[in-house]
C-alpha atoms as a PDB file:
ATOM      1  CA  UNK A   1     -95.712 -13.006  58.289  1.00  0.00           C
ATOM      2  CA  UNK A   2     -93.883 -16.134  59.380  1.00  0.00           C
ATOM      3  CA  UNK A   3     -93.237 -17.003  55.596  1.00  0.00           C
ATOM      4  CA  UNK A   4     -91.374 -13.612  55.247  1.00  0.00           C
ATOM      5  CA  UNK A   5     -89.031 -13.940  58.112  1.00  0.00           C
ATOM      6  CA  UNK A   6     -87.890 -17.146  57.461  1.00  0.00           C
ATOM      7  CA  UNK A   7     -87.337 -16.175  53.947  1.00  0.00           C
ATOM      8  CA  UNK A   8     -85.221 -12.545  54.665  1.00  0.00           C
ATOM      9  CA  UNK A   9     -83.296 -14.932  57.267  1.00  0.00           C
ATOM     10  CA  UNK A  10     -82.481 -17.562  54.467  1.00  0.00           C
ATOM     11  CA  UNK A  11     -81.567 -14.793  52.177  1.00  0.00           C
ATOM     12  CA  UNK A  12     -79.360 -12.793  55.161  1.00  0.00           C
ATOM     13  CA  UNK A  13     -77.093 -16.434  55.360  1.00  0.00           C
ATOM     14  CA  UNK A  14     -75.929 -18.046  58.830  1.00  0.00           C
ATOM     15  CA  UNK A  15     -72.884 -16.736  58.021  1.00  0.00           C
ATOM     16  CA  UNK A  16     -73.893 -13.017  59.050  1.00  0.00           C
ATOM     17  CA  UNK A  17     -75.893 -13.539  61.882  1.00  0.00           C
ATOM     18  CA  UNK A  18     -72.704 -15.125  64.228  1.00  0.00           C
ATOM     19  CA  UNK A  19     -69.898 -13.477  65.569  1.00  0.00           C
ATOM     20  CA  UNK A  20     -66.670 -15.217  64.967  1.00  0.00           C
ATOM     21  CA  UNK A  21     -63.426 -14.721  66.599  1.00  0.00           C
ATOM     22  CA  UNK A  22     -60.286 -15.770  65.477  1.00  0.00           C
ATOM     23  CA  UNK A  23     -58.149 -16.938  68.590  1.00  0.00           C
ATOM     24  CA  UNK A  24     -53.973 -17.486  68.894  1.00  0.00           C
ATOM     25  CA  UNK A  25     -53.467 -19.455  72.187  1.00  0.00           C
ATOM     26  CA  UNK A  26     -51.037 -18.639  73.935  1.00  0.00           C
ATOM     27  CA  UNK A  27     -50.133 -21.760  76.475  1.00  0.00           C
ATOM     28  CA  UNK A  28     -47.838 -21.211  79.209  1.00  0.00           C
ATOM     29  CA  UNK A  29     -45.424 -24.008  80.082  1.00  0.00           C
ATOM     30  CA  UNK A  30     -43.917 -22.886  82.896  1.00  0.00           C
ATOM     31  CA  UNK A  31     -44.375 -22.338  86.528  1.00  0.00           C
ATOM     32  CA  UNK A  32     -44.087 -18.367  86.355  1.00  0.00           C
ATOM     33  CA  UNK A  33     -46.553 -15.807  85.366  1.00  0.00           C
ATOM     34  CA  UNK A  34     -46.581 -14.302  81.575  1.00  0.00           C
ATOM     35  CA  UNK A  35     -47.879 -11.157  79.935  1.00  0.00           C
ATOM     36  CA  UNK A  36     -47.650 -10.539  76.550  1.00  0.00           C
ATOM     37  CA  UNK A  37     -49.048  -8.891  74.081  1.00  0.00           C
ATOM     38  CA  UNK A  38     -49.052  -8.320  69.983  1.00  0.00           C
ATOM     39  CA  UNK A  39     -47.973  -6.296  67.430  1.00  0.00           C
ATOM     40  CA  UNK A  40     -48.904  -5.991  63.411  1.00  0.00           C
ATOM     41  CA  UNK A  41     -45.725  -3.775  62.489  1.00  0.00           C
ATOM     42  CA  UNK A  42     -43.385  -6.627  61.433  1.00  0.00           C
ATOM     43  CA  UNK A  43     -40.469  -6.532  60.109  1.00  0.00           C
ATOM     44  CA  UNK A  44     -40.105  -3.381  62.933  1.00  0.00           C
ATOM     45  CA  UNK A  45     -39.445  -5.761  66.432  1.00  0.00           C
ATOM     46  CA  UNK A  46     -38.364  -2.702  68.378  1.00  0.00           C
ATOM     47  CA  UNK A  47     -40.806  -2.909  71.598  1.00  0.00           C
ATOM     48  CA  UNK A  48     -43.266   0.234  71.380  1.00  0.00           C
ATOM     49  CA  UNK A  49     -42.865   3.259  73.520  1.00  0.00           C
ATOM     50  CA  UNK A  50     -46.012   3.243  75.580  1.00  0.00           C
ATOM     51  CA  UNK A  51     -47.462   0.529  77.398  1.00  0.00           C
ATOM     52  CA  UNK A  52     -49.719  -1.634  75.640  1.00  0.00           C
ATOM     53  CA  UNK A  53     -53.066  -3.483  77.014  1.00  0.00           C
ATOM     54  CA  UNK A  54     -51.449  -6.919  78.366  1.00  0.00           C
ATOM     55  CA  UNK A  55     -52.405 -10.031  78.705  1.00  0.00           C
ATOM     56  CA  UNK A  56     -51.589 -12.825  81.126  1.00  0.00           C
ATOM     57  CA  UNK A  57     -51.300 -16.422  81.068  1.00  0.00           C
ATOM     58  CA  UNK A  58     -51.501 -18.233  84.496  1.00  0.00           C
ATOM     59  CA  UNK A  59     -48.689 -21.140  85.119  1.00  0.00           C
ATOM     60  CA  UNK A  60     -49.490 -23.851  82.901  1.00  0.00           C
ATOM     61  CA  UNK A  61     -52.515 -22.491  81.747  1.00  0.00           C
ATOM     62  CA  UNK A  62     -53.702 -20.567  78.575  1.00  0.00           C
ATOM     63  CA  UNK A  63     -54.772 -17.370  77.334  1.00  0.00           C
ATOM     64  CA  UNK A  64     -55.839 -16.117  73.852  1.00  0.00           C
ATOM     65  CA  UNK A  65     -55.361 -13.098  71.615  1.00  0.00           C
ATOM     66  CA  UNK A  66     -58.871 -12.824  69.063  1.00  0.00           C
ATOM     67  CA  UNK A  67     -59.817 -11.348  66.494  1.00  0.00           C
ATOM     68  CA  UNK A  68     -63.592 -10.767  64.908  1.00  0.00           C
ATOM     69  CA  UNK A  69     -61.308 -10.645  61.691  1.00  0.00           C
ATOM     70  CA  UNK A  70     -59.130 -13.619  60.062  1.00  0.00           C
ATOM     71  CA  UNK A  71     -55.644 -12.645  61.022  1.00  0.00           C
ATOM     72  CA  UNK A  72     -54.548 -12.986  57.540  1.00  0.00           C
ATOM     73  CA  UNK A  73     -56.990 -10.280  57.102  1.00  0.00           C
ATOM     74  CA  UNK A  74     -55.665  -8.028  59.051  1.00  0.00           C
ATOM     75  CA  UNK A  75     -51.697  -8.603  59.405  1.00  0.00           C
ATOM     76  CA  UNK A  76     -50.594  -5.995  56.925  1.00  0.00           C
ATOM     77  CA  UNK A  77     -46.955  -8.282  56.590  1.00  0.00           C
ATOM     78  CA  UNK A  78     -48.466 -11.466  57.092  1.00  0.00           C
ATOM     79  CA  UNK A  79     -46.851 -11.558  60.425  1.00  0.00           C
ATOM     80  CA  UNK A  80     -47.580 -10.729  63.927  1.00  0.00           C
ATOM     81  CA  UNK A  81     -44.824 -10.169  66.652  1.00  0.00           C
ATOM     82  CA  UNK A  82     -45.712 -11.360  69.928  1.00  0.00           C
ATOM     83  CA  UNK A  83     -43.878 -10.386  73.047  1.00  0.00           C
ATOM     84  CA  UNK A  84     -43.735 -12.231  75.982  1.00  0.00           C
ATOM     85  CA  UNK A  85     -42.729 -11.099  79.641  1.00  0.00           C
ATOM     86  CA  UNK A  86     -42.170 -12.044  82.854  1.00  0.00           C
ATOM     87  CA  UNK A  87     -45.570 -10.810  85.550  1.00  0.00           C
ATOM     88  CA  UNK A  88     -42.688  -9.722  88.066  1.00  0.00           C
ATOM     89  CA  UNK A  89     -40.564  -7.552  85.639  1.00  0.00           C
ATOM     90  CA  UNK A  90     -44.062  -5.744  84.858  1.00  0.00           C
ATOM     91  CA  UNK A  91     -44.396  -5.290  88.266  1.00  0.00           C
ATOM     92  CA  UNK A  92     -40.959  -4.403  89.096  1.00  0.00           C
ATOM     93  CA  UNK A  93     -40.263  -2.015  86.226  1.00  0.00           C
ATOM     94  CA  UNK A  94     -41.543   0.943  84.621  1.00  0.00           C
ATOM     95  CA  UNK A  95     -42.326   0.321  80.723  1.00  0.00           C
ATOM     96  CA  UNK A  96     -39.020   2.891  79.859  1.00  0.00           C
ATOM     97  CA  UNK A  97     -36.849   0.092  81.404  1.00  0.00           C
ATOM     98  CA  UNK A  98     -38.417  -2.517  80.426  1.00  0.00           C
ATOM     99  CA  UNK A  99     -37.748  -0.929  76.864  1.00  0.00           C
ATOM    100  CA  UNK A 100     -34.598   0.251  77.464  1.00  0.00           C
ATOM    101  CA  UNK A 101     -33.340  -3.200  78.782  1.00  0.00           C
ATOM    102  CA  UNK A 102     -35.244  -4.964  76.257  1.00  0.00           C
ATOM    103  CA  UNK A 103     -36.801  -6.928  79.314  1.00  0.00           C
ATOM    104  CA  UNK A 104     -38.369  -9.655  77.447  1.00  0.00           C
ATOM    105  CA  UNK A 105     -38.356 -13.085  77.474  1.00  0.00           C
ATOM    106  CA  UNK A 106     -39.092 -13.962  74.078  1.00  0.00           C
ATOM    107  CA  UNK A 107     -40.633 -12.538  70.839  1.00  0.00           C
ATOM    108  CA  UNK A 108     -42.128 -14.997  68.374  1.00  0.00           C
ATOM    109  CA  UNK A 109     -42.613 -13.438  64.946  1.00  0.00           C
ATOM    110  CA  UNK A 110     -45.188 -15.744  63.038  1.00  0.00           C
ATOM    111  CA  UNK A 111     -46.356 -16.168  59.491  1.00  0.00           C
ATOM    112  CA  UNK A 112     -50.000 -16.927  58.969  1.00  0.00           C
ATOM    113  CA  UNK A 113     -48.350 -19.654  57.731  1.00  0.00           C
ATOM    114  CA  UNK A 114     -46.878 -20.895  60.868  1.00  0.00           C
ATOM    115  CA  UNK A 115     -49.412 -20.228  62.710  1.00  0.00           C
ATOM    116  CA  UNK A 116     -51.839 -22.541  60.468  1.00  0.00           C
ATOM    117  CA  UNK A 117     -48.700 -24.826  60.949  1.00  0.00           C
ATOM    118  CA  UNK A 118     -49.172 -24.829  64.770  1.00  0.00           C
ATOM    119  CA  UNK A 119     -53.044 -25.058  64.930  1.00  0.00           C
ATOM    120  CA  UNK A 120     -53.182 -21.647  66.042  1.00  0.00           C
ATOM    121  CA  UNK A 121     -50.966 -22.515  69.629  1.00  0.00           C
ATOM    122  CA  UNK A 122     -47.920 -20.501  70.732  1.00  0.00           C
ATOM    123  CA  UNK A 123     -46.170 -22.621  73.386  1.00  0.00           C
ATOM    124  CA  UNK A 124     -44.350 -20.523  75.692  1.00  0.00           C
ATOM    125  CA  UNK A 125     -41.144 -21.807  76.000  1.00  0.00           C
END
């Protein structure tokens, strides 16, 4: 019985018994607060209409956006847009004005390419 399990877990590979997750860092240089968050629908930067799921990084600490696919895999443009804000303006505004104003601090649109570039790191500023 032992003979067979070890053999249907040589045939089933490493490979597809671990999870892997495909992580950008996001690293926060400063001494505020961040959210951000992502978005696959490059080259269309426009900052979507309802509130998305986001993400904080801590003052000079880090954060990560994964994946249990390869981005490349799942980028339909080969780029991902990723939007960075001020804690306090999420706070302080509703999404519609944060929209309206275009209250961001900075939106990095990156290639797989630069991203491979980078090791993977998005260093806020």
């Amino acid at each position: 019985m032992l003979y067979i399990m070890l053999l249907v877990l040589f045939n089933v590979g490493c490979d597809k018994l671990v999870d892997h997750v495909y992580s950008i860092k996001i690293q926060n240089n400063t001494t505020d607060t961040i959210q951000f968050y992502d978005s696959y629908v490059y080259p269309d930067t426009t900052i979507i209409n309802e509130k998305p799921r986001l993400k904080m990084a801590y003052p000079s600490k880090f954060s990560y956006l994964d994946s249990k696919e390869k981005w490349e895999d799942i980028l339909p443009s080969d780029t991902i847009s990723i939007y960075i804000l001020s804690k306090d303006t999420v706070d302080k505004y509703s999404w519609d004005l944060i929209r309206s104003g275009n209250r961001i601090l900075k939106r990095y649109d990156l290639s797989v390419k630069d991203l491979e570039k980078n090791n993977w790191i998005v260093i806020y500023p």
